[in-house]
Protein backbone atom coordinates (compact mmCIF):
# COMPACT_ATOMS: atom_id res chain seq x y z
CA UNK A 1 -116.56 -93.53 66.58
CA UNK A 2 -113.46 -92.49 68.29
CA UNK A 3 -110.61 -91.92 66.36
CA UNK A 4 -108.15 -94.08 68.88
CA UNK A 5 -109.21 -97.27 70.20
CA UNK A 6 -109.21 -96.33 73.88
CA UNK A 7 -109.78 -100.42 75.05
CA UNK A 8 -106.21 -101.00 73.49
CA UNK A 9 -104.52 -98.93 76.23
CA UNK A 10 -102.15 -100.24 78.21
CA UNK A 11 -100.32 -99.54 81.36
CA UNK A 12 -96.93 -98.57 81.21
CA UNK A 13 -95.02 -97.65 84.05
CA UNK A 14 -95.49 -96.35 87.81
CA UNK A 15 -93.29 -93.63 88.94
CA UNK A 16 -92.62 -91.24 92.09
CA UNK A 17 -91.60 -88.34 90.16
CA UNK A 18 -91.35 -87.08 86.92
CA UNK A 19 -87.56 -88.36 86.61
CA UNK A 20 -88.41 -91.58 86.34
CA UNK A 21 -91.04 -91.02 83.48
CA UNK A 22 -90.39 -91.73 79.76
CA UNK A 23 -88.80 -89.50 77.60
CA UNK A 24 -90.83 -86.04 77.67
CA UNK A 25 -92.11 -86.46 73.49
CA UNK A 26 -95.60 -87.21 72.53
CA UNK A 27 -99.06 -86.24 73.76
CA UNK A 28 -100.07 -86.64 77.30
CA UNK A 29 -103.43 -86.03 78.82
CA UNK A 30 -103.68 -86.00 82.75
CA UNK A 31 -106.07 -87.00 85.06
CA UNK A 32 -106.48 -85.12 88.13
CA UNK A 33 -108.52 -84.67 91.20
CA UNK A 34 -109.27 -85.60 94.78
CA UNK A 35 -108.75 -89.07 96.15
CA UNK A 36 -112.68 -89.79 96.08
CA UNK A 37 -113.01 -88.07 93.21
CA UNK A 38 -113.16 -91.52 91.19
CA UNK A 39 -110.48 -91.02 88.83
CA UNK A 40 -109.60 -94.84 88.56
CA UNK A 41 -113.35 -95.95 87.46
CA UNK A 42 -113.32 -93.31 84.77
CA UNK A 43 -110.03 -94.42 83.25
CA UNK A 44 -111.31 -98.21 83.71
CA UNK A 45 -114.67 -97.01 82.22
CA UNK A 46 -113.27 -94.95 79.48
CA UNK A 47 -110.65 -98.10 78.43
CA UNK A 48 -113.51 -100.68 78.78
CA UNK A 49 -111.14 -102.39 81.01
CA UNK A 50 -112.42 -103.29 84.45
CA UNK A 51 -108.26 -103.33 86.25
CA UNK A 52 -106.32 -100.99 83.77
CA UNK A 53 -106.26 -98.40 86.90
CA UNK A 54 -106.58 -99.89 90.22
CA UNK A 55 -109.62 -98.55 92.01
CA UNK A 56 -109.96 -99.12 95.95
CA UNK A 57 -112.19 -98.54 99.00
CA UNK A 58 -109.62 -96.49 100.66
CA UNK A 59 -109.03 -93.09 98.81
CA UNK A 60 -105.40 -91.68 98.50
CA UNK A 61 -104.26 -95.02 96.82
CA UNK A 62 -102.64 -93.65 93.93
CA UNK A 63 -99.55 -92.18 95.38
CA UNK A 64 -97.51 -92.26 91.87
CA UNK A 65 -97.63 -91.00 88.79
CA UNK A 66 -99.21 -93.72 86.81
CA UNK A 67 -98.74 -94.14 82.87
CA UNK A 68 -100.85 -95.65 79.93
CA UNK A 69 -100.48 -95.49 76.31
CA UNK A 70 -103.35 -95.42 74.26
CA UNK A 71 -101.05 -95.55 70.97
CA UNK A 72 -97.74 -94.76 70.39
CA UNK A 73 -96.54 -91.25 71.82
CA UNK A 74 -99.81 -91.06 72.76
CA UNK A 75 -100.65 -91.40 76.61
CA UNK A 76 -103.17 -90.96 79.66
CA UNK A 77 -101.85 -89.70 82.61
CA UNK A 78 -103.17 -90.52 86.27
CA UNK A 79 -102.32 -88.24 88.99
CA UNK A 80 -102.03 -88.66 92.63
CA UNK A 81 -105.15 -87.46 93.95
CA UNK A 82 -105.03 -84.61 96.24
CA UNK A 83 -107.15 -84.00 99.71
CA UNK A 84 -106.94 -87.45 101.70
CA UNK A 85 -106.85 -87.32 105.08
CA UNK A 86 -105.50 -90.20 106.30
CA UNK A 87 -101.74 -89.81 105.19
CA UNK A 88 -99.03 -88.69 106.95
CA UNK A 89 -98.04 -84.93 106.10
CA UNK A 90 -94.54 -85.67 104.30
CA UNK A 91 -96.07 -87.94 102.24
CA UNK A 92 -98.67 -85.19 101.22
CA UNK A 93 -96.38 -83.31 100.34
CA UNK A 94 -94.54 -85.48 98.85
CA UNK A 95 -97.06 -86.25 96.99
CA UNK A 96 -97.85 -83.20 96.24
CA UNK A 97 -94.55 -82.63 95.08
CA UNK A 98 -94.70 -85.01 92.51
CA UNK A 99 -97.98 -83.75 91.60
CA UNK A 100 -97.11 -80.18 90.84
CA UNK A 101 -93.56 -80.78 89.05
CA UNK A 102 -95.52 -83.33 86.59
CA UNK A 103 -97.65 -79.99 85.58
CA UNK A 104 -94.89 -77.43 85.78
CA UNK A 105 -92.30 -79.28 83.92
CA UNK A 106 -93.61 -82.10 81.90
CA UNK A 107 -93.72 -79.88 78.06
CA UNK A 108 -96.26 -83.50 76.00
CA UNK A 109 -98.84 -81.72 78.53
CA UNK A 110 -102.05 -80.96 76.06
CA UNK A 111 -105.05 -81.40 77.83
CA UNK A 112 -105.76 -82.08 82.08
CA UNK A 113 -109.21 -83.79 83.35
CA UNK A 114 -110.19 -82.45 86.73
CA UNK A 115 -112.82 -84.56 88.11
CA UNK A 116 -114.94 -83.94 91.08
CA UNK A 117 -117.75 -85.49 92.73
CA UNK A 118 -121.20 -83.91 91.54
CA UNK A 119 -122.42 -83.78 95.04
CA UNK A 120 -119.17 -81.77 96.17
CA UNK A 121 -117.95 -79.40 92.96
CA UNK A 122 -115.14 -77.11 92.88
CA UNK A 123 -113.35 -77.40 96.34
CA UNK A 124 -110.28 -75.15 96.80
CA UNK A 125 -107.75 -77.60 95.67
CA UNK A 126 -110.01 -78.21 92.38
CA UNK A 127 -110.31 -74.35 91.49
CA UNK A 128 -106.26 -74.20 92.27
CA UNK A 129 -105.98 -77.09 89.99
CA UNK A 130 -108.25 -75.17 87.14
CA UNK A 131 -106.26 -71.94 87.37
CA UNK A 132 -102.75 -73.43 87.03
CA UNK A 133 -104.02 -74.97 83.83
CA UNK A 134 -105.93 -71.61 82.35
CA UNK A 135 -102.60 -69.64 83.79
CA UNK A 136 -100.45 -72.50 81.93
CA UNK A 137 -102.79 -72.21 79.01
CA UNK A 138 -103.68 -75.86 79.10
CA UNK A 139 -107.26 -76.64 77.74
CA UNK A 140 -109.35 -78.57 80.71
CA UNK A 141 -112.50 -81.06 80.66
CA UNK A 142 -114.04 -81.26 84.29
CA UNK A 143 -116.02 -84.45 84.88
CA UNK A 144 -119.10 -84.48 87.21
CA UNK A 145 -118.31 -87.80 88.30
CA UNK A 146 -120.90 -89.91 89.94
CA UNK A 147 -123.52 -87.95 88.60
CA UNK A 148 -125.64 -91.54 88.75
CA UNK A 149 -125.89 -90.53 92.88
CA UNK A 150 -128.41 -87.58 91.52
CA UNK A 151 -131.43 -87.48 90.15
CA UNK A 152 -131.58 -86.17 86.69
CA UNK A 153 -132.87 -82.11 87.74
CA UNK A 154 -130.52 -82.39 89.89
CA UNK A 155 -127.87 -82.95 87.84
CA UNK A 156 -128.76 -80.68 85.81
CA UNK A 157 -129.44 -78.08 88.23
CA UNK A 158 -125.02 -78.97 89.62
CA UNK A 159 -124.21 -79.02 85.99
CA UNK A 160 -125.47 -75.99 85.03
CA UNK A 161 -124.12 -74.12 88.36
CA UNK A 162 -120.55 -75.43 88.07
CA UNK A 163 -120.45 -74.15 84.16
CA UNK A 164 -121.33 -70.87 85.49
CA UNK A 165 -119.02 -70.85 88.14
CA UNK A 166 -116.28 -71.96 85.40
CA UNK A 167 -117.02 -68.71 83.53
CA UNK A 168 -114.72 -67.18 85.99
CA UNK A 169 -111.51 -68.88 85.00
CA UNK A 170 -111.61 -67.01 81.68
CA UNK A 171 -110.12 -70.11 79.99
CA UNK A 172 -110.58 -73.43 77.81
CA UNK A 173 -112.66 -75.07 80.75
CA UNK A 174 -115.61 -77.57 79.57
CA UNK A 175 -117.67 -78.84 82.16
CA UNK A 176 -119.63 -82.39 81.34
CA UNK A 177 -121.40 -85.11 83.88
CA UNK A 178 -119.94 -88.73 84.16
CA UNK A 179 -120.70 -92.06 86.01
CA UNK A 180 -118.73 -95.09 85.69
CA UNK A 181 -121.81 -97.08 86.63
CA UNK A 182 -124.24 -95.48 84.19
CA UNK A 183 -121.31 -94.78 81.75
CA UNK A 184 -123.18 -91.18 81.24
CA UNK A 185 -120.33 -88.48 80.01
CA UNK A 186 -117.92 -91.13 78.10
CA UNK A 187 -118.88 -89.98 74.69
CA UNK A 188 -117.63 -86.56 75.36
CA UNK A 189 -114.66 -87.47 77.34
CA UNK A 190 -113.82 -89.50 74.53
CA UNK A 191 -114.19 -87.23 71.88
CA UNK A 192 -112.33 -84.23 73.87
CA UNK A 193 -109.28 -86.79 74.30
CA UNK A 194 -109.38 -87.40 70.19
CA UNK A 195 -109.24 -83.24 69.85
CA UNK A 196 -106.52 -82.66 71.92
CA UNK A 197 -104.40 -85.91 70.47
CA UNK A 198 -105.40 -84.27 67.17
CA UNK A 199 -104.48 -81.13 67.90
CA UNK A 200 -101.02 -82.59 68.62
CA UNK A 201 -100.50 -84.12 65.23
């Protein structure tokens, strides 16, 4: 059993940038990753809520810097994802922006999920996103996410390859599988969130 009831969480605020978050105390953990990357359904899936994070067709949708709290000074973080295409550049980067001060400047910072799609691992923007966490010494979980769209050697075979590839960060990087559909991988993301709101006791 998980030592924070994860269903409890609740949404708490939307912002552009990290001036308009809550007071910088607590325990966050962030959620990263491209647009497709399906960073919504594992929050949802994780939460056992089907709306907590709004999930759509068209990728790019979370443009802000979205807030839950689990518990009190405890929170989940979801990003805006990174590598849509169809957004005008100054919002990219704006974006973007928002994105990179969160990581740089937000100190509650104790743990960052980076998930990508099993089918397309460790694009540039994900390997930038793992080495300004092992450079910022921040512990990482990747998520294989819709590892359901592979058969199971297969997902082996992609699991196994992107843990090796991971050896070359030289950091806290653990690489698991996860689908929202087949709810494979929420055990461990669940018990790497309890370590690192532990860890911050």
């Amino acid at each position: 059993m998980s030592a924070w009831n994860y269903h409890i969480t609740r949404f708490v605020t939307s912002a552009p940038d990290i001036r308009h978050l809550p007071p910088d105390t607590g325990t966050e953990v962030a959620f990263a990753g491209r647009s497709n990357a399906g960073k919504s359904s594992a929050l949802n899936t994780l939460t056992n809520q089907k709306s907590l994070a709004r999930t759509s067709k068209t990728p790019g949708r979370t443009q802000l810097i979205n807030l839950f709290e689990v518990t009190e000074g405890k929170r989940l973080v979801d990003l805006p994802g990174y590598g849509y295409a169809e957004v005008p550049e100054e919002m990219k980067l704006k974006w973007q922006r928002a994105l990179g001060e969160y990581l740089e400047k937000r100190a509650c910072l104790r743990g960052l999920v980076v998930l990508m799609d099993i089918r397309h691992p460790m694009k540039d923007l994900d390997q930038q996103m793992i080495e300004w966490a092992v450079d910022s010494k921040i512990p990482v979980l990747v998520l294989l996410t819709k590892a359901d769209k592979l058969a199971s050697g297969a997902r082996k075979s992609q699991l196994n390859k992107v843990r090796e590839a991971a050896l070359a960060f030289m950091g806290d990087v653990q690489i698991e599988m996860f689908s929202s559909l087949k709810k494979i991988g929420v055990d461990q993301l669940r018990v790497k969130l309890d370590s690192w709101f532990e860890a911050a006791e």
